[in-house]
N, C-alpha and C. Protein backbone atom coordinates (compact mmCIF):
# COMPACT_ATOMS: atom_id res chain seq x y z
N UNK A 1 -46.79 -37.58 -30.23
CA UNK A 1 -46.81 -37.39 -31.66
C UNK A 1 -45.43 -37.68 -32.24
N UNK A 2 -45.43 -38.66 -33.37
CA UNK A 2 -44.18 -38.87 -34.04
C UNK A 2 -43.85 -37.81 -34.89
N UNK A 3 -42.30 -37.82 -34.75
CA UNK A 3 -41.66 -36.80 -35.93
C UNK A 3 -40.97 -37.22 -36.67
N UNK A 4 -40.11 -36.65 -37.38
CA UNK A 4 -38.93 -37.16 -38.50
C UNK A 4 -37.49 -37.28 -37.86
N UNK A 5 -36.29 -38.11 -38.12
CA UNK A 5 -35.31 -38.03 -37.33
C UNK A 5 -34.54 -38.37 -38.44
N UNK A 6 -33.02 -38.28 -38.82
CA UNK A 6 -32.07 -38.70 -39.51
C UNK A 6 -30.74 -38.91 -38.64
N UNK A 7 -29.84 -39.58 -39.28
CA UNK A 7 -28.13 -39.88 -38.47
C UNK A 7 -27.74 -39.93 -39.95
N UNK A 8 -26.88 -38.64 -40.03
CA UNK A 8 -26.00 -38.79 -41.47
C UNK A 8 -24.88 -39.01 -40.93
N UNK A 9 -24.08 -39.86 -41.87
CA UNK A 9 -22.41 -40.02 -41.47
C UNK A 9 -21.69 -39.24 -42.29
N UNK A 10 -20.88 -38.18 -41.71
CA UNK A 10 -20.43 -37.39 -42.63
C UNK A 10 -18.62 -37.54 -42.57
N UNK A 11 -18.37 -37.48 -43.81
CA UNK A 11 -17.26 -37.44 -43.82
C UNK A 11 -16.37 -36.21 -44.40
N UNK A 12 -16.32 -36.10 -43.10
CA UNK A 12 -15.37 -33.95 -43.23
C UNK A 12 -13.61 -34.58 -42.48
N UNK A 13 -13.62 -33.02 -42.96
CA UNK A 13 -11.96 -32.75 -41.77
C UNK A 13 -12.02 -34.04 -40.68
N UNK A 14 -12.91 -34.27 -40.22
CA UNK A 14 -12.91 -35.10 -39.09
C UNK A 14 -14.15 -35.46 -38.74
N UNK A 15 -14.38 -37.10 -39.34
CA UNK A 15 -15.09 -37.75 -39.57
C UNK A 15 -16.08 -37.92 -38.00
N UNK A 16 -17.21 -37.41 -38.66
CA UNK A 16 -18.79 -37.64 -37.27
C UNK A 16 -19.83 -37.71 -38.11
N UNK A 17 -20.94 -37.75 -36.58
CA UNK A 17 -21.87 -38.05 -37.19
C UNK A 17 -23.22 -36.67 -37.00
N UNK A 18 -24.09 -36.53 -37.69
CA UNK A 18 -25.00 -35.80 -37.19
C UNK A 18 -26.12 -36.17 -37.17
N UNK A 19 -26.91 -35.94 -36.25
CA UNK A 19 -27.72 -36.32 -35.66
C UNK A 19 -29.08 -34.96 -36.05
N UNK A 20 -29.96 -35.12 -36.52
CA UNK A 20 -31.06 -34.01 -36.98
C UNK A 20 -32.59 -34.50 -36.70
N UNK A 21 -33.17 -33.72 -35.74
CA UNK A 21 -34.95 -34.04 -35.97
C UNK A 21 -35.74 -33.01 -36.40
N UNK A 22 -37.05 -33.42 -36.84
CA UNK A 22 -38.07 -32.75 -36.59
C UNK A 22 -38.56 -31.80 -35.57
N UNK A 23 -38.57 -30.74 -35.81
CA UNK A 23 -38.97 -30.08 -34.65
C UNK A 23 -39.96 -29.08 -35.16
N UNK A 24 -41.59 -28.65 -35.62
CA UNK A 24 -41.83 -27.53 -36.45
C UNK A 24 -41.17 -27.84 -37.82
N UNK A 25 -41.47 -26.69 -37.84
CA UNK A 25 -40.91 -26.47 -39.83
C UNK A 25 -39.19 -26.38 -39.84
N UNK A 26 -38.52 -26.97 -38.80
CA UNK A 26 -37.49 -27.04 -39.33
C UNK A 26 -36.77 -28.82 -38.40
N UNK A 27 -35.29 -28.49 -38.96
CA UNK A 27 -34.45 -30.02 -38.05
C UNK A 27 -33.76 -29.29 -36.96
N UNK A 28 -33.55 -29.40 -35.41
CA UNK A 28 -32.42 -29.35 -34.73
C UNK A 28 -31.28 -30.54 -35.45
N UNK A 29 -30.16 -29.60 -34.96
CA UNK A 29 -28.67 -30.34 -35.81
C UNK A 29 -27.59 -30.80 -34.71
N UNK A 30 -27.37 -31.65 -34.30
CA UNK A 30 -26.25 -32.15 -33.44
C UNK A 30 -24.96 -32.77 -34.00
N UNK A 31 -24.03 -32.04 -33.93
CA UNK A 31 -22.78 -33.33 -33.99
C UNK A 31 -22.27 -34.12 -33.12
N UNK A 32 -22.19 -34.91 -33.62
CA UNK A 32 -21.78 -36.28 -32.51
C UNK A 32 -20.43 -36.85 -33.12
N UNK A 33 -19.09 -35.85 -32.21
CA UNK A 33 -17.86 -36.63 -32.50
C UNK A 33 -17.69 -38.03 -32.78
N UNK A 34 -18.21 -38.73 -32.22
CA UNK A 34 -17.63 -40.06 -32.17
C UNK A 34 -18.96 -40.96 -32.71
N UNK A 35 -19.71 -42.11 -32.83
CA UNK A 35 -20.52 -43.06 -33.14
C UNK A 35 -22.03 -42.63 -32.19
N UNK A 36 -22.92 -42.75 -32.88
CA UNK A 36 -23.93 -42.89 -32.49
C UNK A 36 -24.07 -43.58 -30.87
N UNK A 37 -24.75 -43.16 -30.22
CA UNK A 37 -24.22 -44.49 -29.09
C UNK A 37 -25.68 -45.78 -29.59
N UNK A 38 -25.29 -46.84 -29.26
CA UNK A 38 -26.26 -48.27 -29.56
C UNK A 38 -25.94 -48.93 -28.49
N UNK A 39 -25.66 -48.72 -27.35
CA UNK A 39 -25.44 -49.25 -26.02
C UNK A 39 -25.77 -48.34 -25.01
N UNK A 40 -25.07 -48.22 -23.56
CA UNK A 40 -25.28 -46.85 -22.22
C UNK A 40 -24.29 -46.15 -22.70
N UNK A 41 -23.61 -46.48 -23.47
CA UNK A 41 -22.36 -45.15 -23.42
C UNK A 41 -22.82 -43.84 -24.41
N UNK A 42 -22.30 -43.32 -23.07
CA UNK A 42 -22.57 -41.79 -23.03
C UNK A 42 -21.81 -41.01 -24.51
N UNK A 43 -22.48 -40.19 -24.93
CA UNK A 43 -21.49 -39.13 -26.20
C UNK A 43 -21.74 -37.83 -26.13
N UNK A 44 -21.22 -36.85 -25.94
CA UNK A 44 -20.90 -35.93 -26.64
C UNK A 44 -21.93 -35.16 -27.50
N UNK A 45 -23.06 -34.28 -27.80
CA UNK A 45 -23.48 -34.40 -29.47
C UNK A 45 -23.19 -32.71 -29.21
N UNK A 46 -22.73 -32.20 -29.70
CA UNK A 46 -23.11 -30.44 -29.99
C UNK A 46 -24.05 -29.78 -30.87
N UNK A 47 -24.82 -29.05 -30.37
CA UNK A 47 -25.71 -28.07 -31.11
C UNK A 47 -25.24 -27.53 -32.41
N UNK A 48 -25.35 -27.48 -33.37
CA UNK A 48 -24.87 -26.91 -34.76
C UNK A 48 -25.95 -25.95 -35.54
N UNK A 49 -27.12 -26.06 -34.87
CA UNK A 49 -28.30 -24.92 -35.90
C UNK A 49 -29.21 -25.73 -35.82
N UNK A 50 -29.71 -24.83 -36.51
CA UNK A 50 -31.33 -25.52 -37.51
C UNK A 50 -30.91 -25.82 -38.79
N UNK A 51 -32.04 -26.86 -39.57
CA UNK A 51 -31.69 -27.06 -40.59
C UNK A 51 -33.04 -27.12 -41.47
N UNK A 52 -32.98 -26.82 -43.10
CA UNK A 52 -34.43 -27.20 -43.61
C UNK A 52 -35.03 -28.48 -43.53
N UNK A 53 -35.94 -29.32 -43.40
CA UNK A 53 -36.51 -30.01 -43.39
C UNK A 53 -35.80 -31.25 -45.03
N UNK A 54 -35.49 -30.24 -45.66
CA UNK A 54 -35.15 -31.23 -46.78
C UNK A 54 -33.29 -31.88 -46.44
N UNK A 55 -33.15 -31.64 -45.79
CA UNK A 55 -31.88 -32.51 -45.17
C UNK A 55 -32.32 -33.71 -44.55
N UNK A 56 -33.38 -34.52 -44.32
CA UNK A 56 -34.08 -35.72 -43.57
C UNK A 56 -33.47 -36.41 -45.15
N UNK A 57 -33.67 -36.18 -46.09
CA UNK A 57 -33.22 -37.22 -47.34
C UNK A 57 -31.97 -36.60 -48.02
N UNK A 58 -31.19 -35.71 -47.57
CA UNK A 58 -30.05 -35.26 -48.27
C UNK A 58 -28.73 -36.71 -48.15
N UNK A 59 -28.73 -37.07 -49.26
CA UNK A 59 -26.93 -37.21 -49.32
C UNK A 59 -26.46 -37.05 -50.39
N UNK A 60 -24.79 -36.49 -49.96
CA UNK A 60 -23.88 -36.53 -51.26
C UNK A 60 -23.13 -35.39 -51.09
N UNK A 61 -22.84 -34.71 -51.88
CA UNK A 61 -21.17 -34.30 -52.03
C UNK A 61 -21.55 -32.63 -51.25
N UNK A 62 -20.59 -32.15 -50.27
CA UNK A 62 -20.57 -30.75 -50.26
C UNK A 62 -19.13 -30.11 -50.51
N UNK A 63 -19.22 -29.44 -51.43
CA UNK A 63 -17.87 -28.73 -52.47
C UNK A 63 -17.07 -28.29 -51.36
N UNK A 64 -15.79 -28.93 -51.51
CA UNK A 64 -14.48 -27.96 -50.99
C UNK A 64 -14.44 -26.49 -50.47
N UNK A 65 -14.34 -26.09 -49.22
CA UNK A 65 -14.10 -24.56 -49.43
C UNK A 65 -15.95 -24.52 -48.86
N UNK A 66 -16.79 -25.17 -48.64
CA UNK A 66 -18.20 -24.70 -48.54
C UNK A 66 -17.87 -25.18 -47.24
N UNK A 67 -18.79 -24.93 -45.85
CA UNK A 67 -18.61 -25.08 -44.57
C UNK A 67 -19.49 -26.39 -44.46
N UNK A 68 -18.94 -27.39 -44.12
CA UNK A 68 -19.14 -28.80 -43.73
C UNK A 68 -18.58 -29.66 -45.32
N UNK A 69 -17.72 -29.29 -45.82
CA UNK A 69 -17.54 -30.00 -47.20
C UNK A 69 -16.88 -31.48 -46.44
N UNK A 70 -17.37 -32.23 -47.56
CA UNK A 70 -17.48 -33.60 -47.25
C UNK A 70 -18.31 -34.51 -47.89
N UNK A 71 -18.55 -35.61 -47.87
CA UNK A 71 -19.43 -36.29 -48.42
C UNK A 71 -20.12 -37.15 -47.01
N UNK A 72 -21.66 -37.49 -47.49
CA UNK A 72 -22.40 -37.25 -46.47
C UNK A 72 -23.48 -38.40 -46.88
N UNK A 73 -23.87 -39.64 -45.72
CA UNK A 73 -24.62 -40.18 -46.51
C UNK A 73 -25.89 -40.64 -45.23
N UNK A 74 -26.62 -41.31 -45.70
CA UNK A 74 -27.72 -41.27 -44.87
C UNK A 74 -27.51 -42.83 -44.03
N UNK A 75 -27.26 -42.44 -42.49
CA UNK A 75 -26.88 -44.30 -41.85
C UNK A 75 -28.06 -44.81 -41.17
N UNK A 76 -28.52 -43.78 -40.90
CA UNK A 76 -30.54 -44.00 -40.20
C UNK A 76 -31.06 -43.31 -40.22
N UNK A 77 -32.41 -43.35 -40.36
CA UNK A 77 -33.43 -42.84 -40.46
C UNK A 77 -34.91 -43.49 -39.92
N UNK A 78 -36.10 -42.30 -39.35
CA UNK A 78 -37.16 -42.83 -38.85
C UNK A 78 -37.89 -42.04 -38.22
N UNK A 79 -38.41 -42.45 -37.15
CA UNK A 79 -39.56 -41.87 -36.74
C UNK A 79 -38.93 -41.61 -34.91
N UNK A 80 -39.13 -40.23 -34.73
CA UNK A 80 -39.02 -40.02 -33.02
C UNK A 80 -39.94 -39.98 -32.48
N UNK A 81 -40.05 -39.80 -31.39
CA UNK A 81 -41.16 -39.61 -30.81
C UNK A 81 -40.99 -39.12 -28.95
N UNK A 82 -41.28 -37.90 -29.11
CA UNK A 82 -40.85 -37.16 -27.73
C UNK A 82 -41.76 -37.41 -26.67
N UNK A 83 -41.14 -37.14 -25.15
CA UNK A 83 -41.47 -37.30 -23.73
C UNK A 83 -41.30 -36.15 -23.20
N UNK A 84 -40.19 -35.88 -23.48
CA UNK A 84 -40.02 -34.33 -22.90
C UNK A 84 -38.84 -33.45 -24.08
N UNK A 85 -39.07 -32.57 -24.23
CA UNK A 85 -37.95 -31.60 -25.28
C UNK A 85 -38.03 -30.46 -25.34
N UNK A 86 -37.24 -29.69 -23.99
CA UNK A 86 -36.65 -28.52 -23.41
C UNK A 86 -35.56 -27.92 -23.63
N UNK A 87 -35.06 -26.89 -23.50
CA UNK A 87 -34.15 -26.70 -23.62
C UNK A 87 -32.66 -26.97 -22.98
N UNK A 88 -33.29 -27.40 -21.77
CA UNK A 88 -32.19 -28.92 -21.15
C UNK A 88 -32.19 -30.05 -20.79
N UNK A 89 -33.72 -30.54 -21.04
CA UNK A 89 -33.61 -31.91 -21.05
C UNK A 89 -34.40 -32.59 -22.56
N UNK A 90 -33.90 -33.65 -23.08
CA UNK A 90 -34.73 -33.82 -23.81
C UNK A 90 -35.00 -35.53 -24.02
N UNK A 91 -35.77 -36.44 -23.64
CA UNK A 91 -36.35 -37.58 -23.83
C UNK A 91 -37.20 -38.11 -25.06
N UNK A 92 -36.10 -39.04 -25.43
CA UNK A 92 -37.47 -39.77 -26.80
C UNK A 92 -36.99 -41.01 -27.31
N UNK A 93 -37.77 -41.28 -27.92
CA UNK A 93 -37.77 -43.35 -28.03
C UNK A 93 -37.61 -42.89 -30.12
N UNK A 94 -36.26 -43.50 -30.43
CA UNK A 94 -35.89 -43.50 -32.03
C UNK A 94 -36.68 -44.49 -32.58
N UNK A 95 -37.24 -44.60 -33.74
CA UNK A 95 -38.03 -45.71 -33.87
C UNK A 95 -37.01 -46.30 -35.25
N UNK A 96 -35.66 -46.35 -35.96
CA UNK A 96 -35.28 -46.11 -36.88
C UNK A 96 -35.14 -47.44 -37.75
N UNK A 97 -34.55 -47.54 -38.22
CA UNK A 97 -33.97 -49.35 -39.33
C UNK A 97 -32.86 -49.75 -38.39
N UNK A 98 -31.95 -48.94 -37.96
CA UNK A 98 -30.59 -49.54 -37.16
C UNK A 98 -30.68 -49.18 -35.90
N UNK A 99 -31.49 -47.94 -35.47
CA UNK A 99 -31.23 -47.67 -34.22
C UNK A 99 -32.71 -47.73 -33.37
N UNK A 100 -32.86 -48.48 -32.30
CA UNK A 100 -34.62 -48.39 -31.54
C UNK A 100 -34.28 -48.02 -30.13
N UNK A 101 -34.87 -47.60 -29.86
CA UNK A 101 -34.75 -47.58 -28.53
C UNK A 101 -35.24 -46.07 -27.63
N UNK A 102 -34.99 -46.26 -26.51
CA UNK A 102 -35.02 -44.91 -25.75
C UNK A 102 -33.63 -44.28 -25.61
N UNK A 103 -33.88 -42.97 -25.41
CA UNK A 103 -32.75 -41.91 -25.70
C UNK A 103 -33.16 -40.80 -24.43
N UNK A 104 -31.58 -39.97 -24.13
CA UNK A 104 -32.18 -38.82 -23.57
C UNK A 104 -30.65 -37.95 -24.03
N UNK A 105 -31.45 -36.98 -23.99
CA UNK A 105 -30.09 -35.71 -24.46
C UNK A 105 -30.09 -34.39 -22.58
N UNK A 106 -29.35 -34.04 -22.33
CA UNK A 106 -29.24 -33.88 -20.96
C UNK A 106 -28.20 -32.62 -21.86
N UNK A 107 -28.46 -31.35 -21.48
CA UNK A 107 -27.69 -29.84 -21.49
C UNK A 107 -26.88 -29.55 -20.54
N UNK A 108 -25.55 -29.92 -20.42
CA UNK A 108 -24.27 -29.44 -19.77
C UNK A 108 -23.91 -28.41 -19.24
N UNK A 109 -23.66 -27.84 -20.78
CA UNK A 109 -22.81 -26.64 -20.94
C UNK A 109 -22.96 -25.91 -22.63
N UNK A 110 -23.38 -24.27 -22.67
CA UNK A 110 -23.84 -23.83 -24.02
C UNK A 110 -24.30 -24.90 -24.69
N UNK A 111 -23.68 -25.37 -26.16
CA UNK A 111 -24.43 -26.12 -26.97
C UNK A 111 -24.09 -27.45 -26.72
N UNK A 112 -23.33 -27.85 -25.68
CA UNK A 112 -22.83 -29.09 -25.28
C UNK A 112 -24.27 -30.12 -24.67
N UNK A 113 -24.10 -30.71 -24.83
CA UNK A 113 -25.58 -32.18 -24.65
C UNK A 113 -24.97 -33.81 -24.28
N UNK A 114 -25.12 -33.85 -23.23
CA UNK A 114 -24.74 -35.47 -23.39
C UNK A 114 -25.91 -36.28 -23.94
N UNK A 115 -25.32 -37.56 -24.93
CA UNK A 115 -26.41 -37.85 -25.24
C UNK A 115 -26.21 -39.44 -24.86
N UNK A 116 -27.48 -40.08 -24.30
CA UNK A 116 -27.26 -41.81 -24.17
C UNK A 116 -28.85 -42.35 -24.30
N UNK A 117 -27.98 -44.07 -24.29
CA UNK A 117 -29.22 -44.75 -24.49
C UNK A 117 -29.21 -45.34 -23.76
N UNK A 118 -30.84 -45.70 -22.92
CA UNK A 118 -31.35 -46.25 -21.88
C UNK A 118 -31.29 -47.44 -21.63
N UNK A 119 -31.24 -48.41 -20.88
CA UNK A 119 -31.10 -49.70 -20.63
C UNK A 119 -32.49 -50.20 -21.18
């Protein structure tokens, strides 16, 4: 079953990206220090919350002084679609405008996740 997926590029204190799906009535939230990966290389994404469902189309300004202030815009968007999504492993194919492919997110350490894309 397909779900909803977004990659906002946000630009805070220190510019990343986040990464949010469908999951139920709400989004899991990942930050991803560095670039999306679009090749095997491996990233980084950290757990950050849940989020409402109306963040799949959010962009634009979050006020100074508010926690994630920054401006924030939408770099992909689409359709996921899961294989497996546990609480330490998680497999799924992005169906997006910029990004396709297969994915897996792999649980480290607490909210730590490596995340890559499949050959």
């Amino acid at each position: 079953m397909k779900s909803k997926f977004v990659i906002h590029e946000h630009f805070s204190k220190r510019k990343h990206f986040d990464f949010r799906f469908e999951v139920g009535d709400h989004l899991e939230s990942y930050a991803i220090p560095k670039e999306f990966p679009i090749d095997s290389t491996k990233r980084l994404a950290v757990f950050v919350g849940l989020r409402p469902l109306s963040a799949l189309t959010f962009e634009g300004i979050i006020e100074e002084g508010s926690y994630g202030a920054g401006k924030i815009v939408i770099w992909d968007s689409g359709d996921i679609e899961f294989s497996e999504n546990t609480d330490k492993k998680k497999h799924f194919i992005l169906y997006g405008n910029k990004i396709k492919g297969e994915f897996s997110m792999i649980n480290f350490k607490d909210k730590n996740w490596l995340l890559s894309k499949k050959d």
